[in-house]
N, C-alpha and C. Protein backbone atom coordinates (compact mmCIF):
# COMPACT_ATOMS: atom_id res chain seq x y z
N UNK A 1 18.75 9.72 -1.25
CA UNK A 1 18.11 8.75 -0.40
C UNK A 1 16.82 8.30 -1.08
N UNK A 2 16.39 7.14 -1.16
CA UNK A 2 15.23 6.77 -1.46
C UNK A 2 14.71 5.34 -0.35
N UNK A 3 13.45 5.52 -0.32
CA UNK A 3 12.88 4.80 1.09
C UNK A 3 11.27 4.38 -0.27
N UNK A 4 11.59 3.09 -0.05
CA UNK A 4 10.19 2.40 -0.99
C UNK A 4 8.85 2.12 0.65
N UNK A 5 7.82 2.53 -0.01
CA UNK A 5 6.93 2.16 1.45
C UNK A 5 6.12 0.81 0.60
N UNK A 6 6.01 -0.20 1.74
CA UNK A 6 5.43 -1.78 1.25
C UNK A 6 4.43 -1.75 2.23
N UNK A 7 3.52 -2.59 1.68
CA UNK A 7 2.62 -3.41 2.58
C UNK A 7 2.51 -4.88 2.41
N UNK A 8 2.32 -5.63 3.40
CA UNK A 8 2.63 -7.08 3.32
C UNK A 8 1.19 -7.49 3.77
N UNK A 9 0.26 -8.18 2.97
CA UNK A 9 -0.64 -8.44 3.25
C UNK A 9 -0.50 -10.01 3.62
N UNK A 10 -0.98 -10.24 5.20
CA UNK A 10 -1.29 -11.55 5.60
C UNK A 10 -3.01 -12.39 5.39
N UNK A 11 -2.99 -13.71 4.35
CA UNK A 11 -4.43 -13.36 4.59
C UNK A 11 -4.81 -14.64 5.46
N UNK A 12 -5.85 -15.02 5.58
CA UNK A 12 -6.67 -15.62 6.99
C UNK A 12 -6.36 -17.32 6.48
N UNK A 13 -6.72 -17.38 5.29
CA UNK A 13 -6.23 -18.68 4.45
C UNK A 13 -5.75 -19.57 4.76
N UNK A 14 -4.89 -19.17 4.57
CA UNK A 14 -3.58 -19.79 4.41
C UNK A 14 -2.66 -20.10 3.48
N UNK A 15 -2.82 -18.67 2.63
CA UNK A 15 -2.20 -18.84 1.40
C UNK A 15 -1.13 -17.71 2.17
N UNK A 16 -0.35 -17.68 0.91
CA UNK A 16 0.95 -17.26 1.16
C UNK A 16 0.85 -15.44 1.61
N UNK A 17 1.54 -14.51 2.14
CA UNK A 17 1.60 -13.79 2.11
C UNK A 17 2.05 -12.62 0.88
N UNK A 18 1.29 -11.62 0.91
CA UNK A 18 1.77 -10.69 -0.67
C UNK A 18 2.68 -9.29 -0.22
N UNK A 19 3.67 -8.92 -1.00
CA UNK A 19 3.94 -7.87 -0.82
C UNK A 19 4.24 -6.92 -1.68
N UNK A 20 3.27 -5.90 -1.40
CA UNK A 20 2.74 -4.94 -2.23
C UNK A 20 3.14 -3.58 -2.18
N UNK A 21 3.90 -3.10 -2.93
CA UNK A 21 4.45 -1.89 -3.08
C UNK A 21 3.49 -0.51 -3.46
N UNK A 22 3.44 0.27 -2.37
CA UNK A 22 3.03 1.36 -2.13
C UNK A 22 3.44 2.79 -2.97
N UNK A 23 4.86 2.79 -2.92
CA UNK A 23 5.61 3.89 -3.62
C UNK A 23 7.04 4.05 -3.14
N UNK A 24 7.31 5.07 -3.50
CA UNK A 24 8.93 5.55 -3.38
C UNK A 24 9.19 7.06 -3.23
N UNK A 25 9.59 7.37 -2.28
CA UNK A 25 9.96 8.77 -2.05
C UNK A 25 11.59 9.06 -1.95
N UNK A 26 11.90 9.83 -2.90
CA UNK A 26 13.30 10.23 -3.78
C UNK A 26 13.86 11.69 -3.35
N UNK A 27 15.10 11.80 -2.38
CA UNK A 27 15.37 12.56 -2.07
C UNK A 27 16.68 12.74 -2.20
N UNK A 28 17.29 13.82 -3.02
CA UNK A 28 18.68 14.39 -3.25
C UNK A 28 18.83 14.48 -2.31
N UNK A 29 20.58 14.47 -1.92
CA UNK A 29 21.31 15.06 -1.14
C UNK A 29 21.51 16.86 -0.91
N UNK A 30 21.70 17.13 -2.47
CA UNK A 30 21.85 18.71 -2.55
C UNK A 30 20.66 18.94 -2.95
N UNK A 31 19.52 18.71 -2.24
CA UNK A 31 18.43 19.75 -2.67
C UNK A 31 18.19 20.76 -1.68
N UNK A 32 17.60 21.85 -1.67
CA UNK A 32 17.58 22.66 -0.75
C UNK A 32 17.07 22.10 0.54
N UNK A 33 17.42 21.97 1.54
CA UNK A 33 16.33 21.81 2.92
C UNK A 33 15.07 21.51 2.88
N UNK A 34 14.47 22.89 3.23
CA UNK A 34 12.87 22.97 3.21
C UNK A 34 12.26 22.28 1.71
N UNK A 35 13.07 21.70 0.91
CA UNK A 35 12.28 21.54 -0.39
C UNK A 35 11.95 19.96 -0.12
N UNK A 36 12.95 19.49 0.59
CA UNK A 36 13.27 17.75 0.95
C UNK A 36 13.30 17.34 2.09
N UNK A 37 12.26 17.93 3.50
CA UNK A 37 12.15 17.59 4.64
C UNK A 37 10.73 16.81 4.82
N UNK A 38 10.53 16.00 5.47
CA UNK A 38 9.52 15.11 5.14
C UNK A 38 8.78 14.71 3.89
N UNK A 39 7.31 14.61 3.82
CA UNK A 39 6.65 14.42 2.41
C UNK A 39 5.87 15.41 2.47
N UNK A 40 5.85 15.15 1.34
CA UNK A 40 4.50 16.65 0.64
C UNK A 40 3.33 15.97 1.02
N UNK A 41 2.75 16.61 0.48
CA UNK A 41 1.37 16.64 0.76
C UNK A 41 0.55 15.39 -0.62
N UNK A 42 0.83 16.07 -1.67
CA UNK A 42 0.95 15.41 -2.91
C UNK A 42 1.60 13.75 -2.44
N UNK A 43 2.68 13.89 -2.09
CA UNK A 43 3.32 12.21 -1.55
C UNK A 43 2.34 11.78 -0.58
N UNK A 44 2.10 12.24 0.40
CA UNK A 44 1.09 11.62 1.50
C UNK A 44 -0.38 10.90 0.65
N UNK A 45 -1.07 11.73 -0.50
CA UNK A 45 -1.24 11.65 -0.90
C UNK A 45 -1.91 10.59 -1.78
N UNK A 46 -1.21 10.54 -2.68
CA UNK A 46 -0.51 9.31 -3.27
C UNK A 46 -0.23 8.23 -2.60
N UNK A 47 0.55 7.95 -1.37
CA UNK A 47 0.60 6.58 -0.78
C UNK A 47 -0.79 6.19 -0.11
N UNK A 48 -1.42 7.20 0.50
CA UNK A 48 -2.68 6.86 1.10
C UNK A 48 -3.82 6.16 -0.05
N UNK A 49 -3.67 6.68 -1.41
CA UNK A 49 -4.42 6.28 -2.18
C UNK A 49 -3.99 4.94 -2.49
N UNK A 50 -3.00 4.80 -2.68
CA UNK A 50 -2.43 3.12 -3.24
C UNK A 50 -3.01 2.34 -1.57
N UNK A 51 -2.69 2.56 -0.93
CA UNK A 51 -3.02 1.78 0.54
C UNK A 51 -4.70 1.36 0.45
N UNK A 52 -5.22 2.54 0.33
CA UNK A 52 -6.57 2.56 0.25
C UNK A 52 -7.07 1.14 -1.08
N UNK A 53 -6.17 1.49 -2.14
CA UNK A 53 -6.47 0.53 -2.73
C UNK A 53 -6.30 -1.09 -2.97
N UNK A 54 -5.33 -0.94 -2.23
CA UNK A 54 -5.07 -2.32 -1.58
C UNK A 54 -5.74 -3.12 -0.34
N UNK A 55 -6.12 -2.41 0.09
CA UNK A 55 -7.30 -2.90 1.13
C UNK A 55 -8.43 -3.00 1.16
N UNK A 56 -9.34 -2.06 -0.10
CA UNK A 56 -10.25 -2.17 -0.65
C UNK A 56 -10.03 -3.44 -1.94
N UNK A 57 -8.89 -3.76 -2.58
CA UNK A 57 -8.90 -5.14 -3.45
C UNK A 57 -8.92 -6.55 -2.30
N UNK A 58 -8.24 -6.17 -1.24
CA UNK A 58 -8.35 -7.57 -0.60
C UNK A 58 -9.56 -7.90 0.48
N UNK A 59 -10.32 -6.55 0.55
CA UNK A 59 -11.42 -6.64 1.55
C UNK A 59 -12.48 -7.43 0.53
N UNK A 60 -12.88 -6.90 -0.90
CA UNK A 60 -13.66 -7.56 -1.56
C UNK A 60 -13.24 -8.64 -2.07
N UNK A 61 -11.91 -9.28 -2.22
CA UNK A 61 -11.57 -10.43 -2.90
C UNK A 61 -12.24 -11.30 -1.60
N UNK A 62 -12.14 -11.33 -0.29
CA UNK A 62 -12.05 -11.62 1.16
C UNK A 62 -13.80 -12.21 0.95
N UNK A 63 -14.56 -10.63 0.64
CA UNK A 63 -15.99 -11.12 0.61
C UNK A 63 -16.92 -11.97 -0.77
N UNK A 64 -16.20 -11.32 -1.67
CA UNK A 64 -16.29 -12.59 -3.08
C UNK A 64 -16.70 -13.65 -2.09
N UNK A 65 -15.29 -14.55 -1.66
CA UNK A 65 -14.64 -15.65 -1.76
C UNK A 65 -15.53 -16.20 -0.69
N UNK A 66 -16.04 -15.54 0.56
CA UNK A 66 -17.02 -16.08 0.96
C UNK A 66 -18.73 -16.18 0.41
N UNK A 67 -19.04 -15.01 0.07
CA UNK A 67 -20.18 -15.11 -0.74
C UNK A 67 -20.30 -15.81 -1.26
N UNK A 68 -19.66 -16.79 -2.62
CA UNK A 68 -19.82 -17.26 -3.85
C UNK A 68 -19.91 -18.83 -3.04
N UNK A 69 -19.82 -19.00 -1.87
CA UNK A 69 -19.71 -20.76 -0.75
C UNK A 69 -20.82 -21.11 -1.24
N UNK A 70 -21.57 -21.97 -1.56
CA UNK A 70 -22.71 -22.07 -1.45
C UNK A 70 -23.22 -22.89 -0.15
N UNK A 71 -24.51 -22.47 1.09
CA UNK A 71 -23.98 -22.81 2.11
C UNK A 71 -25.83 -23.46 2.24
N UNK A 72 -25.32 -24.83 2.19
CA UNK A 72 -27.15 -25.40 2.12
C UNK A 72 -27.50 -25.82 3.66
């Protein structure tokens, strides 16, 4: 089984929507049970960090883009 986790960022714009891939969690059929029942810790991990970083690239692209207005 494998399950990809996305995020689809909508932005205020009106530009197009992005979708941004988080990760992939890969699970045999014959692996033992307890080895392949939810995510690790390590996986939790890991997706929280990519998330984190995707929302921290579009929060500052967000404030750039207003900052740089020049507003007389």
């Amino acid at each position: 089984m494998r399950i990809t986790i996305q995020a689809l960022v909508d932005r205020e714009d009106g530009e197009p929507s992005t979708m941004v891939s988080l990760g992939v969690v890969d699970r045999t059929s014959g692996s033992v049970p307890s080895s392949g029942l939810g995510l690790f810790i390590r996986e939790t991990h890991d997706l929280l960090q990519q998330l984190q970083s995707v929302v921290l690239q579009e929060q500052v692209a967000e404030f750039l883009k207003s900052a740089t207005c020049c507003k007389e």
